[in-house]
C-alpha atoms as a PDB file:
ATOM      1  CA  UNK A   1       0.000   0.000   0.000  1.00  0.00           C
ATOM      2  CA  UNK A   2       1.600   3.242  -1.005  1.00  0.00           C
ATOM      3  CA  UNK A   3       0.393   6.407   1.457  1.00  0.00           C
ATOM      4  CA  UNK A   4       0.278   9.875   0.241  1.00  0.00           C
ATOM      5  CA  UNK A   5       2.715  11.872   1.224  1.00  0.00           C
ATOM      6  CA  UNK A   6       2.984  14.045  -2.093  1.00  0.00           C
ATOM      7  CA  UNK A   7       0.149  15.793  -3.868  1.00  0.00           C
ATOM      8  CA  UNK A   8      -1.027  12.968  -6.115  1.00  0.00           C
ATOM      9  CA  UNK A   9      -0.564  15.417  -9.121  1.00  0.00           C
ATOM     10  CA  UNK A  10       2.999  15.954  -8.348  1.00  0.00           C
ATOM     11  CA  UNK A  11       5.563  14.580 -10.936  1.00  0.00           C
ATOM     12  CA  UNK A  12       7.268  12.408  -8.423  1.00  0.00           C
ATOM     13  CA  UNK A  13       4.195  10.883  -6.958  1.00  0.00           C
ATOM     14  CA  UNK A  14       3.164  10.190 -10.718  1.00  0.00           C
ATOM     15  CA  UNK A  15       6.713   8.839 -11.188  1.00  0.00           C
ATOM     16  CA  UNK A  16       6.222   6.230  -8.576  1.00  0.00           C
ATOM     17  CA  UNK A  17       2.959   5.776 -10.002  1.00  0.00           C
ATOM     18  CA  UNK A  18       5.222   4.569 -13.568  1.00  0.00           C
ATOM     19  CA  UNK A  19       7.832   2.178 -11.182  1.00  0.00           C
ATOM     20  CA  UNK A  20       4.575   0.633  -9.659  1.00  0.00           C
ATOM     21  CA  UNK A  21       3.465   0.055 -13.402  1.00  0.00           C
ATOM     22  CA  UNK A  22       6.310  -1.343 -14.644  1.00  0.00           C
ATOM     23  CA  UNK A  23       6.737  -3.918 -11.490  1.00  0.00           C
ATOM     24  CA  UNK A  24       3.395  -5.028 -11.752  1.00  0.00           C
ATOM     25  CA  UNK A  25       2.580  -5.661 -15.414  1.00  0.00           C
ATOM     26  CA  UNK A  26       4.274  -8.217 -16.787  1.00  0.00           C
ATOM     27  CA  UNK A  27       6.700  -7.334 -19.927  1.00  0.00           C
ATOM     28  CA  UNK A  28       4.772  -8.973 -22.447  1.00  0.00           C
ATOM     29  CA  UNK A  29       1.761  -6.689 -21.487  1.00  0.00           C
ATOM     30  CA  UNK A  30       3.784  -3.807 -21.596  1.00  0.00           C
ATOM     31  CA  UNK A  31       5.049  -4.788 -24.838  1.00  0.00           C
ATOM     32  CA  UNK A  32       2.023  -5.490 -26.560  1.00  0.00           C
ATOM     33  CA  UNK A  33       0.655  -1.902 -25.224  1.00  0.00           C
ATOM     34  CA  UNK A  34       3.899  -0.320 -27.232  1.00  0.00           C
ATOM     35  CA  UNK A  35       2.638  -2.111 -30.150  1.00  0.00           C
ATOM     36  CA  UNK A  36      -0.902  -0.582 -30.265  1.00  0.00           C
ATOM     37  CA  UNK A  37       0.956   2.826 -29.114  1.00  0.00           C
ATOM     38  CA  UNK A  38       3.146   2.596 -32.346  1.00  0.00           C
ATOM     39  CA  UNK A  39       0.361   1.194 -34.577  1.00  0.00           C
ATOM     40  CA  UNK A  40      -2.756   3.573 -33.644  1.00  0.00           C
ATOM     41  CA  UNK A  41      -0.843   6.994 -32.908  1.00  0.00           C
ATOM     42  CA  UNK A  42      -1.630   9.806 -30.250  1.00  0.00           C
ATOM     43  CA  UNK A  43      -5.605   8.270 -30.715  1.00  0.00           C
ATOM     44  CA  UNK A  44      -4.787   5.075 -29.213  1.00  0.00           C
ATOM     45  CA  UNK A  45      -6.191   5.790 -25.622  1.00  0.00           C
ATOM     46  CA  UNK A  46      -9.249   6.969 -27.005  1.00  0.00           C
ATOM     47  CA  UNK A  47      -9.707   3.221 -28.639  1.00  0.00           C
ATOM     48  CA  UNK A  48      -8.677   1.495 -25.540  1.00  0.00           C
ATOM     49  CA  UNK A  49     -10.205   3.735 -22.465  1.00  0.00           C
ATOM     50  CA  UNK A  50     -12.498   0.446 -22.016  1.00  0.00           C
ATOM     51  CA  UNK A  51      -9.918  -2.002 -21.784  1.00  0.00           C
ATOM     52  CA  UNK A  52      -6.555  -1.339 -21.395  1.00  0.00           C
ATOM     53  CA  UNK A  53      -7.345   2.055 -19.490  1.00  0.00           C
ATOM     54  CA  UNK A  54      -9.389   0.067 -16.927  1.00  0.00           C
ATOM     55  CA  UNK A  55      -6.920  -2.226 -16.307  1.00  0.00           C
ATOM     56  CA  UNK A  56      -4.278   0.224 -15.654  1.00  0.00           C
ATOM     57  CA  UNK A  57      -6.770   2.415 -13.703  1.00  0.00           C
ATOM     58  CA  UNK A  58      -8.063  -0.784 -11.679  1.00  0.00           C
ATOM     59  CA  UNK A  59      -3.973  -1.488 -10.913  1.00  0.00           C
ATOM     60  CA  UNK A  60      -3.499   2.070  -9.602  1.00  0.00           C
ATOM     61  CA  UNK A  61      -6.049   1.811  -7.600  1.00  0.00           C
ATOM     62  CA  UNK A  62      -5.344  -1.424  -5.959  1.00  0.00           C
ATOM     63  CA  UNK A  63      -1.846  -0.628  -5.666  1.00  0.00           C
ATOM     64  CA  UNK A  64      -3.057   2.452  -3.293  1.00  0.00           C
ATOM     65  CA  UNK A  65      -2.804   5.559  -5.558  1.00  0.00           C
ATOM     66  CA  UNK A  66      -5.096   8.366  -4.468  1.00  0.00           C
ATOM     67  CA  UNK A  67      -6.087   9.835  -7.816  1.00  0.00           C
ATOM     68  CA  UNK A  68      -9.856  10.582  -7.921  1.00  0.00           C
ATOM     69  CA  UNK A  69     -11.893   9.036 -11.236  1.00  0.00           C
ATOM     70  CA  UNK A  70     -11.886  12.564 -12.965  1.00  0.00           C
ATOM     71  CA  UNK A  71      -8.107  12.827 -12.196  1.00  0.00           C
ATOM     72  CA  UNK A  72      -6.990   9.037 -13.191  1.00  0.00           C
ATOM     73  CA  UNK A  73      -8.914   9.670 -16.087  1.00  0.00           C
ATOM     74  CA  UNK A  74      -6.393  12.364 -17.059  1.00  0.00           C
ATOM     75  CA  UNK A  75      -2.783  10.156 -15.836  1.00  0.00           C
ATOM     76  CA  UNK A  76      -3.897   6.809 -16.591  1.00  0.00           C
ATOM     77  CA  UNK A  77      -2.476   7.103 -20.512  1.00  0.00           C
ATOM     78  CA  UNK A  78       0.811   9.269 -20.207  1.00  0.00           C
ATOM     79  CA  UNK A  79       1.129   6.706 -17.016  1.00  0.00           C
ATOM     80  CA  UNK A  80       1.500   3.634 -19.221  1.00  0.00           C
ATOM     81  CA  UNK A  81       3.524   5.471 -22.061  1.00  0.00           C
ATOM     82  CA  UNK A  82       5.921   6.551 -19.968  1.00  0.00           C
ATOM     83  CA  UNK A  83       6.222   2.811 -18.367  1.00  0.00           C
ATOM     84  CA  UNK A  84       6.490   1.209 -22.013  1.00  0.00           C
ATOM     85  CA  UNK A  85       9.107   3.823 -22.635  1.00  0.00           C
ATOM     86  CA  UNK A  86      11.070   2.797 -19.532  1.00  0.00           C
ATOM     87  CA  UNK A  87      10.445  -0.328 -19.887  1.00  0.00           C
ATOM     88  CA  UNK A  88      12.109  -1.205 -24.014  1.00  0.00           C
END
């Protein structure tokens, strides 16, 4: 369980938020995320809110991050880019 001790907007909150990512979704995942990334372009969220968007927002929150709907709405997506980027 991770407890707030930044704003959950800051960058290094978010950046913990991207190592928590990383440790928790297995590589394949990830890599098959930079696929659809590379394939569909800056519209690829848009296509995937419903699947892998809740995933990543159901991980968050289970893994303790204190973003609000509205606000993991608005992370979830540059979240998981900057993972795959990490990540290959």
């Amino acid at each position: 369980m991770i407890f707030l001790i930044e704003p959950p907007l800051s960058p290094s909150y978010k950046k913990e938020a991207v190592r928590y990512l990383i440790d928790h979704i297995p590589a394949e995942t990830l890599e098959e995320v930079a696929e659809i990334i590379k394939k569909e372009g800056p519209d690829w969220e848009v296509h995937h809110h419903y699947d892998i968007g809740t995933d990543v927002r159901n991980l968050l929150r289970e893994g303790g991050f204190l973003w609000d709907a509205v606000e993991l709405d608005d992370v979830w997506a540059g979240l998981i880019e900057k993972a795959v980027k990490k990540k290959f």
